[in-house]
Protein backbone atom coordinates (compact mmCIF):
# COMPACT_ATOMS: atom_id res chain seq x y z
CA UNK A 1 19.61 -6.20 11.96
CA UNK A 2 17.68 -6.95 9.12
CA UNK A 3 19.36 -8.37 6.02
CA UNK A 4 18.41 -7.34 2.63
CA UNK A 5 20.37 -8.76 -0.98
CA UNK A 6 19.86 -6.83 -3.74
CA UNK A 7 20.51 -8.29 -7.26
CA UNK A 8 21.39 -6.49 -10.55
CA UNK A 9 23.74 -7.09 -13.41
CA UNK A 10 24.51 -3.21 -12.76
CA UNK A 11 27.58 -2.20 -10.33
CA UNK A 12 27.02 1.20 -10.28
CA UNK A 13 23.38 0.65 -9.16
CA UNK A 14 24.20 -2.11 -6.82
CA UNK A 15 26.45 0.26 -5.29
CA UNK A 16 24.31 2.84 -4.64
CA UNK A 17 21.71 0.98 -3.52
CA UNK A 18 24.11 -1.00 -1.18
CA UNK A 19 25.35 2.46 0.27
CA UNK A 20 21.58 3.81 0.79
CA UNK A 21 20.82 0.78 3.12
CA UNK A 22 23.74 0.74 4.88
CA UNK A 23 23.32 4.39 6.13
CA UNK A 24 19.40 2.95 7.33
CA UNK A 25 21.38 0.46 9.27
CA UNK A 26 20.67 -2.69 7.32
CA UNK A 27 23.13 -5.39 6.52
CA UNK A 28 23.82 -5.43 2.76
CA UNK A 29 24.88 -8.43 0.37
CA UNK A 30 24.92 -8.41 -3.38
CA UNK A 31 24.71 -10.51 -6.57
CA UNK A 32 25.34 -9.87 -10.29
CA UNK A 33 22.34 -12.44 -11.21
CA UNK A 34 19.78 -14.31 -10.46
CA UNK A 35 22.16 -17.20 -9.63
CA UNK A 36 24.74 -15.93 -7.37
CA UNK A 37 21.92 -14.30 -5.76
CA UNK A 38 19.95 -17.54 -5.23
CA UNK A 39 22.93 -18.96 -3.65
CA UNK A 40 23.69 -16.35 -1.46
CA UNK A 41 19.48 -16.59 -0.47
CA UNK A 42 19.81 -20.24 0.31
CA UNK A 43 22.99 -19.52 2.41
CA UNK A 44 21.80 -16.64 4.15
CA UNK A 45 19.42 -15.38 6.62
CA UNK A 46 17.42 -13.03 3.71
CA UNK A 47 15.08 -10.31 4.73
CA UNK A 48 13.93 -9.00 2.26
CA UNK A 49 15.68 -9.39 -1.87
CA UNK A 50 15.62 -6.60 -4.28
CA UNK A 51 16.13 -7.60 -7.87
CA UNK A 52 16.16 -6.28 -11.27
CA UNK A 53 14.52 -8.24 -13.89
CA UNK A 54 16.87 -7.89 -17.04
CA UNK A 55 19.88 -9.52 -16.13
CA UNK A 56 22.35 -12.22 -17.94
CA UNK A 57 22.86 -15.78 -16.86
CA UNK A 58 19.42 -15.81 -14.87
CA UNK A 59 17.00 -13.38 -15.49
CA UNK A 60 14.74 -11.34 -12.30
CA UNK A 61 11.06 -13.35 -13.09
CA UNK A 62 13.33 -16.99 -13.05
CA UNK A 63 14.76 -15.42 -10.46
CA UNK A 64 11.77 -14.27 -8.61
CA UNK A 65 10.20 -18.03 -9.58
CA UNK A 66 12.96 -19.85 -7.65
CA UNK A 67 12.97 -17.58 -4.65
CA UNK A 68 9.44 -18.81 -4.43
CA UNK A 69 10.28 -22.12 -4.44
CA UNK A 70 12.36 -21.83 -1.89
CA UNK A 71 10.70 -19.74 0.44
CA UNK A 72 7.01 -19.42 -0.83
CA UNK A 73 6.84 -16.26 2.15
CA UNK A 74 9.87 -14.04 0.45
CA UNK A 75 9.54 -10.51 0.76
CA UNK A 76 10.53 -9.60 -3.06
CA UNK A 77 11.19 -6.03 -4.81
CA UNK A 78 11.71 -5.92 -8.47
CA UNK A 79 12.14 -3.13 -10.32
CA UNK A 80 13.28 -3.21 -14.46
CA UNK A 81 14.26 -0.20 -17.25
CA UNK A 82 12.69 -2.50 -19.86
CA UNK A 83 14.03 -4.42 -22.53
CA UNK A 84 11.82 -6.39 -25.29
CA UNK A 85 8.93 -5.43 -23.47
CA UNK A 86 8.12 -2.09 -21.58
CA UNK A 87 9.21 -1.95 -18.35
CA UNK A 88 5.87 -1.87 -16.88
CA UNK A 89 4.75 -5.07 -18.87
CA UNK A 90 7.93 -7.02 -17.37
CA UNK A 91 7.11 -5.58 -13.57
CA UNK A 92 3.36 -6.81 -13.97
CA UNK A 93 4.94 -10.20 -15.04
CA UNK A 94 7.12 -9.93 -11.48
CA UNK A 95 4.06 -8.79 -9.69
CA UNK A 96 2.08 -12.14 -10.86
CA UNK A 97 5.00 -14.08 -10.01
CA UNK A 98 5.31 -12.84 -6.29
CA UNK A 99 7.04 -9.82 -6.37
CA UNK A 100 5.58 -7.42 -3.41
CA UNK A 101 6.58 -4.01 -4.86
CA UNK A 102 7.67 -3.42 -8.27
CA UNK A 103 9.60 0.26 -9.36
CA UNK A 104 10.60 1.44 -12.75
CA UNK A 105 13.88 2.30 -13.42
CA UNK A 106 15.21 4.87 -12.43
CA UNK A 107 14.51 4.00 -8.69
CA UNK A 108 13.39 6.15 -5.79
CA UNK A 109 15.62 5.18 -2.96
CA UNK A 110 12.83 6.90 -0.76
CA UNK A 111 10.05 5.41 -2.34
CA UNK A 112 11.92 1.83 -2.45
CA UNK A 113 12.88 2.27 1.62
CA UNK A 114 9.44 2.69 2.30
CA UNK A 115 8.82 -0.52 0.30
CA UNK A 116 11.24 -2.12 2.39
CA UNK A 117 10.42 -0.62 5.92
CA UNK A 118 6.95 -1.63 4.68
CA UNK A 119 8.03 -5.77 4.03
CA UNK A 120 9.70 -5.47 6.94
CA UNK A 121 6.82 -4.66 9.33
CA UNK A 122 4.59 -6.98 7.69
């Protein structure tokens, strides 16, 4: 079974998401940021991570930077609400740094599934 992480600083959309990929059958882990979920990426057989990009302690293009460095093949999905910038100007950051797929907030779980199914089968 393929094993996906998702990070976000968010419980309530952590949750969700966690619960939307469990009914597709995946195994589910997740972080609060960037860190913890770099951790759990080194530790762990990762599929495919899911991250936000405004987060505390280690933001999702740092994030997305290191997971790179790691494993310069990861199969990365950001997605971001905005902050300073728009959202769309911090997802084309992501997207330069490696992300595959990149969603604005608020998230399709179809649309991001298909991402998914779609890293997965690549």
């Amino acid at each position: 079974m393929s094993l996906i992480l998702i990070i976000d600083d968010d419980p309530m959309i952590r949750k969700m998401l966690m619960t939307a990929f469990r009914k597709k059958n995946y195994d589910v882990m997740d972080a609060s940021n960037g860190k913890t979920g770099l951790s759990i990426f080194r530790s762990e057989d990762v599929d495919v991570v899911i991250t936000d990009i405004i987060m505390p302690d280690m933001e999702g293009i740092e994030t997305i930077r290191e997971l790179r460095k790691i494993k310069p093949d990861a199969k990365i999905i950001a997605f971001s609400g905005g902050g300073s910038l728009s959202p769309d100007g911090y997802l084309k950051i992501a997207s330069s740094m490696g992300a595959q797929y990149t969603f604005q907030k608020p998230i399709s779980i179809k649309e991001l599934s298909k991402a998914v199914e779609d890293l997965l089968d690549s």
